[in-house]
N, C-alpha and C. Protein backbone atom coordinates (compact mmCIF):
# COMPACT_ATOMS: atom_id res chain seq x y z
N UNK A 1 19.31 46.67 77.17
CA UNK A 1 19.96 47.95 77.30
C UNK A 1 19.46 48.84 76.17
N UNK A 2 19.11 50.19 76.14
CA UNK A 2 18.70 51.12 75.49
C UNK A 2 19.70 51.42 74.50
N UNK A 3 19.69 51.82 73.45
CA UNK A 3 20.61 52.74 72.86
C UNK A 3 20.80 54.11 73.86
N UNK A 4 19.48 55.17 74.02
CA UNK A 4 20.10 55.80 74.52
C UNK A 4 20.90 56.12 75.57
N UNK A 5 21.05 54.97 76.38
CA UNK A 5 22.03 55.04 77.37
C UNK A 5 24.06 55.25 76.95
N UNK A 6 24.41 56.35 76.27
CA UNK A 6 25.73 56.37 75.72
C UNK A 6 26.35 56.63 76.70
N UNK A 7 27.97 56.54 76.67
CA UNK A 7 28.60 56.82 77.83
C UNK A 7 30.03 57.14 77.01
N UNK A 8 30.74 58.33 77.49
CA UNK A 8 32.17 58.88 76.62
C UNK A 8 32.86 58.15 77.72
N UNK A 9 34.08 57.86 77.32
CA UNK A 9 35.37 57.19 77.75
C UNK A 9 36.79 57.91 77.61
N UNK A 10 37.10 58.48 79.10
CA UNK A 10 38.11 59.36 78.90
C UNK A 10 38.94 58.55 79.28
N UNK A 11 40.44 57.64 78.47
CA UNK A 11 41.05 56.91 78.90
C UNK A 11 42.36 57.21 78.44
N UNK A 12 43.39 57.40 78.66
CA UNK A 12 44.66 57.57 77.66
C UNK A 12 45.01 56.20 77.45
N UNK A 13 45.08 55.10 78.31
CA UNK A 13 45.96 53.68 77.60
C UNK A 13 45.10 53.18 76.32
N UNK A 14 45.15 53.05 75.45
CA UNK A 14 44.35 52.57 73.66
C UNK A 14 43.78 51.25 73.88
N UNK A 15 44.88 50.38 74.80
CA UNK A 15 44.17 49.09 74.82
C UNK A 15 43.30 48.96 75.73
N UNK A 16 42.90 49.91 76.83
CA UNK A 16 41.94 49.69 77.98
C UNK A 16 41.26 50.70 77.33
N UNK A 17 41.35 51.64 76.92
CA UNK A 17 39.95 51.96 76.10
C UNK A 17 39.56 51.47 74.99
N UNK A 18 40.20 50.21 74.22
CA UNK A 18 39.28 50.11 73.34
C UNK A 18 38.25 48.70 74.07
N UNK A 19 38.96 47.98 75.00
CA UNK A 19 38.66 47.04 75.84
C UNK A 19 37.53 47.58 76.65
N UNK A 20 37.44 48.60 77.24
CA UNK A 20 36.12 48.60 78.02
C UNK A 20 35.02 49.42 76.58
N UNK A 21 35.48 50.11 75.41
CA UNK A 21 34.18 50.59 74.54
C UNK A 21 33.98 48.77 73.90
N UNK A 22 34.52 48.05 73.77
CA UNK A 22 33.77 46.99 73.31
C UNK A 22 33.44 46.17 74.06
N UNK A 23 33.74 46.03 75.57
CA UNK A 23 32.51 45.94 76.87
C UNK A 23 31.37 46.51 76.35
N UNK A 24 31.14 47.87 76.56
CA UNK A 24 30.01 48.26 76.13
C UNK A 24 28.71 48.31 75.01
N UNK A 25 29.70 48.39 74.41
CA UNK A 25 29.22 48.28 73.23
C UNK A 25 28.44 46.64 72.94
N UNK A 26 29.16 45.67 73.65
CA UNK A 26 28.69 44.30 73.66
C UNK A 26 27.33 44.21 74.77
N UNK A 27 27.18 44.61 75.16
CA UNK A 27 26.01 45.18 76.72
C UNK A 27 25.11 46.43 76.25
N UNK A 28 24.95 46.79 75.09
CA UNK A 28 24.14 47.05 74.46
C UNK A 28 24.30 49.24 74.42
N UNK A 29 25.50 49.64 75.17
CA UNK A 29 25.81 50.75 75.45
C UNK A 29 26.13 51.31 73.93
N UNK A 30 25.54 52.95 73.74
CA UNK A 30 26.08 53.37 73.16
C UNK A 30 27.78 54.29 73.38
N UNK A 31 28.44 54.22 73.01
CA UNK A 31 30.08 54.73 73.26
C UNK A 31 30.17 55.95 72.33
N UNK A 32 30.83 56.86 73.15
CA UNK A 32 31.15 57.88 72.29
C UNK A 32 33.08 58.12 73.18
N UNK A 33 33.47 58.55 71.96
CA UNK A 33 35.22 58.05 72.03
C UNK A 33 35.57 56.95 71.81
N UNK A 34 36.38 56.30 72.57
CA UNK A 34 37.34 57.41 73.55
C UNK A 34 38.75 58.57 73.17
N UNK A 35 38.21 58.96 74.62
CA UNK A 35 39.36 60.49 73.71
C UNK A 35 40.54 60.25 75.24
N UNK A 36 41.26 61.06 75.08
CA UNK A 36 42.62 60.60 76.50
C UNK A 36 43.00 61.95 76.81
N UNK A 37 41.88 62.96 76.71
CA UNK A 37 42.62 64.16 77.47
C UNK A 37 41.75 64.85 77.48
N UNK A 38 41.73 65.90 78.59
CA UNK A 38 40.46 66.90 79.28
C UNK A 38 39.55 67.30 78.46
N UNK A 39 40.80 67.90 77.60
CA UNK A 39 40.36 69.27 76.52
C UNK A 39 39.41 68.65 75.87
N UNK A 40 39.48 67.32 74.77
CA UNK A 40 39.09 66.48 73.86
C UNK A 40 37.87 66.27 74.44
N UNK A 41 37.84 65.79 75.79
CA UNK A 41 36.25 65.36 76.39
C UNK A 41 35.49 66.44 77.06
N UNK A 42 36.01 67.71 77.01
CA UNK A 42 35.60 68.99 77.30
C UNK A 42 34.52 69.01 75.57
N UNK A 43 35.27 69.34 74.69
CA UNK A 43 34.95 69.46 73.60
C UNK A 43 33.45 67.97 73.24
N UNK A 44 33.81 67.35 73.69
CA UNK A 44 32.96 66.01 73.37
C UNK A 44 31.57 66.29 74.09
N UNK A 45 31.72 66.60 75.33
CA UNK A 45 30.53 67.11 76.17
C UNK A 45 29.71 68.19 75.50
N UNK A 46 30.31 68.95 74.84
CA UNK A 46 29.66 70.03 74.60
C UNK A 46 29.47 70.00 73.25
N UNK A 47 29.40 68.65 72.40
CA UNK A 47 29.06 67.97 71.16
C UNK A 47 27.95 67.42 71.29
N UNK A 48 27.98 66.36 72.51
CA UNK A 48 27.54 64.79 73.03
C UNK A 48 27.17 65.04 73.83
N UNK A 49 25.59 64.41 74.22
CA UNK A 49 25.17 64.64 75.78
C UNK A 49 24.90 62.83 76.31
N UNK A 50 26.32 62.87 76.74
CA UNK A 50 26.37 61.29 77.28
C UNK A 50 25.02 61.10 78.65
N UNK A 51 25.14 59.72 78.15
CA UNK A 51 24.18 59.53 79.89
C UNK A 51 25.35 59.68 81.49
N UNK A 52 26.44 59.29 80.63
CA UNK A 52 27.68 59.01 81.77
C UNK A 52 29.34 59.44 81.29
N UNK A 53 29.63 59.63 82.39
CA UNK A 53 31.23 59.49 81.76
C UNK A 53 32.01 58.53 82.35
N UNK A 54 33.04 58.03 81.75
CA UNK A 54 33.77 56.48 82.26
C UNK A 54 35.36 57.39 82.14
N UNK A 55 35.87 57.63 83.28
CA UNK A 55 37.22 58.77 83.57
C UNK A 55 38.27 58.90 84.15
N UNK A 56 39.32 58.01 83.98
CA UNK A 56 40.43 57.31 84.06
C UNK A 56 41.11 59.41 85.00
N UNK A 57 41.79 59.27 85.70
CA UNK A 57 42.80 60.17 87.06
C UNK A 57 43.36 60.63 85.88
N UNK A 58 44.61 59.53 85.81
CA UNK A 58 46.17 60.05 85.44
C UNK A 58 45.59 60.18 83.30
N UNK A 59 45.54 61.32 83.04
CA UNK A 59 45.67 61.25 81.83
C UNK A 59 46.31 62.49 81.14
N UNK A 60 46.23 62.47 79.44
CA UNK A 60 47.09 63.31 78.72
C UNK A 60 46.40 64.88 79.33
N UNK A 61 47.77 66.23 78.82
CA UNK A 61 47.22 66.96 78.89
C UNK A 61 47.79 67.72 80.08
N UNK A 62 47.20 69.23 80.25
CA UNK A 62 47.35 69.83 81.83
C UNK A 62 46.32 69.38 82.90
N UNK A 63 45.05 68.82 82.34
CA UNK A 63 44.74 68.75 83.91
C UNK A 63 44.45 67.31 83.85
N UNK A 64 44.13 67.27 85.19
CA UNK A 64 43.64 65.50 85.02
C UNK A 64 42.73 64.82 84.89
N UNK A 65 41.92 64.02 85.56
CA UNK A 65 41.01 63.49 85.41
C UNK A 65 39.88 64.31 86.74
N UNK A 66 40.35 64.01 87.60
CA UNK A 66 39.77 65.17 88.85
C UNK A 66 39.29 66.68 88.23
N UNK A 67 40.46 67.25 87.83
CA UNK A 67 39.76 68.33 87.74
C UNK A 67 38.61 68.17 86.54
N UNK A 68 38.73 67.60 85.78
CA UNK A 68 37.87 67.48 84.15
C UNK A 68 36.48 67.00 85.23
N UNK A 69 36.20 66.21 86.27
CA UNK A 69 35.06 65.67 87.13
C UNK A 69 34.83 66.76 87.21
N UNK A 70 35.34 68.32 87.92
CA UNK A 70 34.17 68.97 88.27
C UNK A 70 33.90 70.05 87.55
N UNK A 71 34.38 69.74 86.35
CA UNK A 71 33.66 70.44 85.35
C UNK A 71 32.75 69.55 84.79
N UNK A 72 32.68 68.43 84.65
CA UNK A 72 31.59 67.65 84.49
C UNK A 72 30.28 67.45 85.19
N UNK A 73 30.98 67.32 86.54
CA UNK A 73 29.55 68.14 87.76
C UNK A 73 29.10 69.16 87.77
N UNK A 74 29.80 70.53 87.31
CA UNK A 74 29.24 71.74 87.60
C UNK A 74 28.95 71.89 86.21
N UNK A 75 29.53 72.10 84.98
CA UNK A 75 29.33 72.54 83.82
C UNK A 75 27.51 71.67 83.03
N UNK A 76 27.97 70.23 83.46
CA UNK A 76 27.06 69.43 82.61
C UNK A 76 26.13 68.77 83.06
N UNK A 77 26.61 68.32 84.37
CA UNK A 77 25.57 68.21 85.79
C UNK A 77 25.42 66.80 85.20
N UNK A 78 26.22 66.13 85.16
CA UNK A 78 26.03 64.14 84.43
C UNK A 78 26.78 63.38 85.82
N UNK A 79 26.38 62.41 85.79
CA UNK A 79 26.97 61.19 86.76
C UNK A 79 28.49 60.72 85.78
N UNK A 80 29.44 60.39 86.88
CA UNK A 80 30.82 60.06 86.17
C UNK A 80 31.19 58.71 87.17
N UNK A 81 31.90 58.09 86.51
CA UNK A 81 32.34 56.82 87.51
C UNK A 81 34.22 57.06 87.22
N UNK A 82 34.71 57.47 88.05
CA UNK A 82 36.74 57.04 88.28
C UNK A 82 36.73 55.52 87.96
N UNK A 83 38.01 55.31 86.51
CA UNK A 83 38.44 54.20 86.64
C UNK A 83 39.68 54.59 86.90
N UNK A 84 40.61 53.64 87.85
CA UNK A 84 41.93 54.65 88.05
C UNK A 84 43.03 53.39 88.71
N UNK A 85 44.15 53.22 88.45
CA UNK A 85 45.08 52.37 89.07
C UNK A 85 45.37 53.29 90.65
N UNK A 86 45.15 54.89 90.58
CA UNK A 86 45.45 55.28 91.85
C UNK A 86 44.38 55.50 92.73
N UNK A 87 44.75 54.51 94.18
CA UNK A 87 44.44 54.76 95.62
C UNK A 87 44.73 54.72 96.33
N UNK A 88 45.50 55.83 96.47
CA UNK A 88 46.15 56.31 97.73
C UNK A 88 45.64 57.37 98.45
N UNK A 89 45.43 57.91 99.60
CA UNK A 89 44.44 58.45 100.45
C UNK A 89 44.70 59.65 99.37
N UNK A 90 45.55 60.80 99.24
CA UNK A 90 45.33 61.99 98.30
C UNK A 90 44.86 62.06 97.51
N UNK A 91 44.71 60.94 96.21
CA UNK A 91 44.48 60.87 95.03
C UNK A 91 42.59 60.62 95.79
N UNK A 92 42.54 59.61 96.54
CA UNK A 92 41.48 59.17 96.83
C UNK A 92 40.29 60.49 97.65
N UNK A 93 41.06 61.20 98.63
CA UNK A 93 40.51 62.53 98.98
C UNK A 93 39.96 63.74 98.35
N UNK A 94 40.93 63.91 96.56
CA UNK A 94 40.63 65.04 95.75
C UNK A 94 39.50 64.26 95.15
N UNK A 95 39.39 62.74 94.89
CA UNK A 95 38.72 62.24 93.87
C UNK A 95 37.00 62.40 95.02
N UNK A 96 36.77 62.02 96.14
CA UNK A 96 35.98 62.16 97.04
C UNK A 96 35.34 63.52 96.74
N UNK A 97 36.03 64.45 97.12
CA UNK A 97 35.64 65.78 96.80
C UNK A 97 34.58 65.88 95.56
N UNK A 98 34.72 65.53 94.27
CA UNK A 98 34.09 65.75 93.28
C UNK A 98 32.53 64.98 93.18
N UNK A 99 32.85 64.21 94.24
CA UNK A 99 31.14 63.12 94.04
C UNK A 99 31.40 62.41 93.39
N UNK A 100 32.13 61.50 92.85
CA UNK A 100 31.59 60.27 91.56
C UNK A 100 31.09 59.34 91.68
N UNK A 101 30.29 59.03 91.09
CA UNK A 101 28.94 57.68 91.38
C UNK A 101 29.87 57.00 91.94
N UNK A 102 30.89 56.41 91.38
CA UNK A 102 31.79 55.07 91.89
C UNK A 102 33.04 55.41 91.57
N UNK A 103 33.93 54.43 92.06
CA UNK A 103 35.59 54.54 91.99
C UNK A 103 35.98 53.43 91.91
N UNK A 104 36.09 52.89 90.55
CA UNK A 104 36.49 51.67 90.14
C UNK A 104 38.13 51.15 90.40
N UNK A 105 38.78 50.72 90.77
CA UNK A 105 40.61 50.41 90.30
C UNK A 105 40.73 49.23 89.60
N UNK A 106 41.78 49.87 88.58
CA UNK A 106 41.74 48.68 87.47
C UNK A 106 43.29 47.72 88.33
N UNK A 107 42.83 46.62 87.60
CA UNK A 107 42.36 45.80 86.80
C UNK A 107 40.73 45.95 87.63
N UNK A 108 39.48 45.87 86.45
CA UNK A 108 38.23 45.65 87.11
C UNK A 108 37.62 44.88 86.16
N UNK A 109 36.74 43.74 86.63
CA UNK A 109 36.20 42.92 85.83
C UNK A 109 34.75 43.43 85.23
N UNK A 110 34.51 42.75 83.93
CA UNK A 110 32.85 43.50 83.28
C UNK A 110 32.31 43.20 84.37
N UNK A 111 31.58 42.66 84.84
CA UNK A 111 30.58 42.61 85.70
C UNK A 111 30.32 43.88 86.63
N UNK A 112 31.34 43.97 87.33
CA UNK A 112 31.92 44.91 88.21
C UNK A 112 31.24 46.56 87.29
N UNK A 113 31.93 46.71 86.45
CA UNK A 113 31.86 47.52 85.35
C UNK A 113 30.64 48.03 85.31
N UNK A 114 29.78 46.76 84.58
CA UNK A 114 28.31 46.55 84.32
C UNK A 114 27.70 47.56 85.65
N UNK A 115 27.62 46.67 86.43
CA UNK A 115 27.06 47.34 87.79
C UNK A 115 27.01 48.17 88.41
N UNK A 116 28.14 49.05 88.48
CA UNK A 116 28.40 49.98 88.37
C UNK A 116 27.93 51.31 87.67
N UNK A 117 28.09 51.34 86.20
CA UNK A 117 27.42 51.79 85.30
C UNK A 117 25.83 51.89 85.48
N UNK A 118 25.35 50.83 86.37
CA UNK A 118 23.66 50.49 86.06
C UNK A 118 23.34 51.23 87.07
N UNK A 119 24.22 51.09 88.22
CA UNK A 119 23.66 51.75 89.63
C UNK A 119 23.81 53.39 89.29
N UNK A 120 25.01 54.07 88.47
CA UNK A 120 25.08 55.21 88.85
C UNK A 120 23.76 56.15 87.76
N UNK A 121 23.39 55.20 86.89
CA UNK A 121 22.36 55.55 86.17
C UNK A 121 21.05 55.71 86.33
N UNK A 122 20.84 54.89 87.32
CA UNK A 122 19.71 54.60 87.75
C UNK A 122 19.86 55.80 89.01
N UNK A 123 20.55 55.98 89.47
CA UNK A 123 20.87 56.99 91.03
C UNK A 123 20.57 58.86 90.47
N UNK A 124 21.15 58.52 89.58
CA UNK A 124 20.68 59.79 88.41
C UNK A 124 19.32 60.22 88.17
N UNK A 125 19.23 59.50 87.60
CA UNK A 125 17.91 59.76 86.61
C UNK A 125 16.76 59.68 87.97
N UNK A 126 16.85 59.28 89.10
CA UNK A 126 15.63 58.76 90.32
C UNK A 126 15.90 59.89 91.40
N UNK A 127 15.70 61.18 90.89
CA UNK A 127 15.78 62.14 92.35
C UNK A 127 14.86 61.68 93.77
N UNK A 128 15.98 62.19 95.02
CA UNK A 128 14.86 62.01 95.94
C UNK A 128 14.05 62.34 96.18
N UNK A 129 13.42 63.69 96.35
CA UNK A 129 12.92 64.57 96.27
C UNK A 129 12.39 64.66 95.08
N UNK A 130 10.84 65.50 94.67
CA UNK A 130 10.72 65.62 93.32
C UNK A 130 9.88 67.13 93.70
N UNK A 131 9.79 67.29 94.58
CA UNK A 131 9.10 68.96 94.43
C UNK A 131 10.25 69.59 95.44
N UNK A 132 10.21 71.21 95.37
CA UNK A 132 11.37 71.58 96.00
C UNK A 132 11.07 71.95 97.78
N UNK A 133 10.00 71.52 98.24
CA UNK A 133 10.31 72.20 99.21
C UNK A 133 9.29 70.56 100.05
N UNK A 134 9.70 70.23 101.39
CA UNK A 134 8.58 69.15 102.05
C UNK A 134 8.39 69.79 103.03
N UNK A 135 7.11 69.42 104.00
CA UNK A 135 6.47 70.38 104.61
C UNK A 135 6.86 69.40 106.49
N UNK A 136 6.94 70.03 107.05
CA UNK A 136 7.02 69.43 108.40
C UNK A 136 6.75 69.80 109.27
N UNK A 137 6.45 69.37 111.11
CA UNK A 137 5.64 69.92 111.59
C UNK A 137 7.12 70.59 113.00
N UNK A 138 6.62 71.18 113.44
CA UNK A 138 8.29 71.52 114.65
C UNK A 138 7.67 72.47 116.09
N UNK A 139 7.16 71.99 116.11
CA UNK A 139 6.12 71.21 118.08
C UNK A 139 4.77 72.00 117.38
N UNK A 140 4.21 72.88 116.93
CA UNK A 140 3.12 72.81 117.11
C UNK A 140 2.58 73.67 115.76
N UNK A 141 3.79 74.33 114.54
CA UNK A 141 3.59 74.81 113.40
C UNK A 141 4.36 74.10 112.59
N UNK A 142 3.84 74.56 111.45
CA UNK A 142 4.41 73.73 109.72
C UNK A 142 5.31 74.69 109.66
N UNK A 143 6.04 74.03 108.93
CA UNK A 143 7.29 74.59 108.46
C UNK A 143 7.68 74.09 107.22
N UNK A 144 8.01 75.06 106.10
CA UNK A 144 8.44 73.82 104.58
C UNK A 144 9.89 74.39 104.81
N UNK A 145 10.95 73.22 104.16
CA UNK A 145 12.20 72.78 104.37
C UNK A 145 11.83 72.83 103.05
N UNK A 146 13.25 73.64 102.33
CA UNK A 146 13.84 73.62 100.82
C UNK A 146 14.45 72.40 101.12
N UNK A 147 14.39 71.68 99.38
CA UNK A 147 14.80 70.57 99.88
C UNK A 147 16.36 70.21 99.42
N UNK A 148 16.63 71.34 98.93
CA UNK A 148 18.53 71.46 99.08
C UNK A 148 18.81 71.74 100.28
N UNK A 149 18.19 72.18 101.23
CA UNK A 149 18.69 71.99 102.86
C UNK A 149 18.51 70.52 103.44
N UNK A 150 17.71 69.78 102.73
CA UNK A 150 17.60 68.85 103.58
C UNK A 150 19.28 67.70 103.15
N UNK A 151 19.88 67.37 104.53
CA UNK A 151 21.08 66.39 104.29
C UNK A 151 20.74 64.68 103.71
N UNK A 152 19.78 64.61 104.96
CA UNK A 152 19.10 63.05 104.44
C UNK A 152 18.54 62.56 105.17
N UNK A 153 17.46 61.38 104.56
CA UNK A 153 16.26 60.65 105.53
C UNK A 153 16.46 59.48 106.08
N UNK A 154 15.92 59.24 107.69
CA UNK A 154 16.65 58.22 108.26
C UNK A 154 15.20 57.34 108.68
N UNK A 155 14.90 56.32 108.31
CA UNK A 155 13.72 55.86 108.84
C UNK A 155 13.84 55.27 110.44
N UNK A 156 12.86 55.49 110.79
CA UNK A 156 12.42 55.65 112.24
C UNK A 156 11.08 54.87 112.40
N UNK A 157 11.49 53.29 112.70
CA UNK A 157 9.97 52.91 112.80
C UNK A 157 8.89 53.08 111.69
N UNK A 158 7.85 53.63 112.33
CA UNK A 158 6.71 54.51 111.27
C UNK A 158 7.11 55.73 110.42
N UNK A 159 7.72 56.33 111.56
CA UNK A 159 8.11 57.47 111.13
C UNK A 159 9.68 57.82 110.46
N UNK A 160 9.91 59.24 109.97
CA UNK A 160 11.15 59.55 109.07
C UNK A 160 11.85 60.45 110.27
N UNK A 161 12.82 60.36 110.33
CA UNK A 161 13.66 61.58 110.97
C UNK A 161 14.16 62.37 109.30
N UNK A 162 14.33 63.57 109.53
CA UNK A 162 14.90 64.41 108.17
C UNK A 162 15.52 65.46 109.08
N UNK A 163 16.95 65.46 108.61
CA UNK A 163 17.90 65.80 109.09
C UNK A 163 18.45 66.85 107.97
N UNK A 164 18.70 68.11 108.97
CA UNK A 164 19.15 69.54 107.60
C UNK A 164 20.23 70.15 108.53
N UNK A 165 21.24 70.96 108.75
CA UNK A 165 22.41 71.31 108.80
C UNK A 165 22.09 71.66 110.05
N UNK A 166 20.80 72.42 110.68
CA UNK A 166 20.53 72.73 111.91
C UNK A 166 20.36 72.00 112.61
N UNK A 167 19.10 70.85 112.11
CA UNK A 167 18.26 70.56 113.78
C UNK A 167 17.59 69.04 112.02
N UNK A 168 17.01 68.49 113.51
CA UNK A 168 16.06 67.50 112.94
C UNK A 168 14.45 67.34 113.03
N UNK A 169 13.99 66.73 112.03
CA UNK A 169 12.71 66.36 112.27
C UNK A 169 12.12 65.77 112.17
N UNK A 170 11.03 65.30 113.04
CA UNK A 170 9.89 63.78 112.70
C UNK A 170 8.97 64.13 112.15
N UNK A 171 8.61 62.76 111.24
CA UNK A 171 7.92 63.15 110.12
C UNK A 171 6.99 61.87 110.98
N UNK A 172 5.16 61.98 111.07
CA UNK A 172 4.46 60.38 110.91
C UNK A 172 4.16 59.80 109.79
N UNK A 173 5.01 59.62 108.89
CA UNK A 173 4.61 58.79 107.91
C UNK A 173 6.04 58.11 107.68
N UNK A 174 5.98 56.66 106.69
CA UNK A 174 7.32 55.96 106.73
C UNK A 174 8.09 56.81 105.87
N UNK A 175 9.62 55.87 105.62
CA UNK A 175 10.51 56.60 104.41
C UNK A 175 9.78 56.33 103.38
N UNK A 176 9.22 55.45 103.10
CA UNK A 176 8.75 55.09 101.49
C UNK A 176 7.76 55.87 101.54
N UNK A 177 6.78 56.10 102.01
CA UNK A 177 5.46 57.73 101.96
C UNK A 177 6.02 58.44 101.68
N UNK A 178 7.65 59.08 102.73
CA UNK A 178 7.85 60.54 102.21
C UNK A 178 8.67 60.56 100.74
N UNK A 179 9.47 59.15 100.68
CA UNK A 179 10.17 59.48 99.33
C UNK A 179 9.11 59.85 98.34
């Protein structure tokens, strides 16, 4: 594990945050916190440029853990993983909304943890796309597709289907060519 891979820990219970920063910290993570309320990890972000955030729902403060996610998505643009005792379809619907790599419920074991952490890092840092626009053909002219229109690639045999809000398209080359 890198040093620079750090990760802040927004947790209010003391003993589950100091329990998962010395997870980390034992797995070779650098930790920054933990702090137990929006404001504090508002402030921390804009100190600290974590690789991740680890972001417990129910915590201190006016807002919660949800809303602090999409200021973390929109403000800082970082991968976050929910650790959270709540899942219940509402809690689970607002938390959906925001994107988070994963949605852990505690009790969760390291491993679990680990893996987690590795996948949403790795999902990060590996865009699909790496130029903005792919070029395709649509019966008998090219056409380039921005590739924030495109929804996602479905392999097809040889070929890719790429699917965007309108219509679809075949690509002759596999998924692994066009990724």
């Amino acid at each position: 594990m890198s040093p620079e891979k750090s990760i802040l820990i927004v947790e209010d219970e003391p003993l589950i945050a100091d329990d998962i920063a010395g997870t980390l910290k034992a797995k070779g993570y650098g930790v920054i916190g933990p702090v137990d309320n929006a404001d504090e990890a508002s402030t921390m972000l804009s100190k600290a440029r974590p690789s991740l955030v680890l972001l417990d729902i129910q915590i201190k403060g006016k807002r919660d853990g949800i809303e602090l996610a999409s200021e973390i998505r929109s403000k800082h643009k970082l991968p976050f993983i929910f650790i959270t005792s709540f899942y219940d379809r509402a809690t689970l619907d607002r938390a959906k909304a925001t994107e988070p790599q994963a949605y852990l419920v505690k009790p969760f074991d390291e491993k679990d943890l680990v893996i987690n952490i590795e996948m949403a890092l790795y999902k990060h840092r590996k865009p699909l796309l790496t130029s903005d626009k792919i070029f395709v053909k649509d019966r008998s002219e090219m056409i380039a597709l921005e590739a924030k229109d495109i929804l996602y690639a479905e392999a097809f045999d040889n070929y890719t289907k790429v699917f965007t809000a309108k219509q679809h398209y075949i690509i002759s080359h596999t998924l692994k060519q066009v990724e």
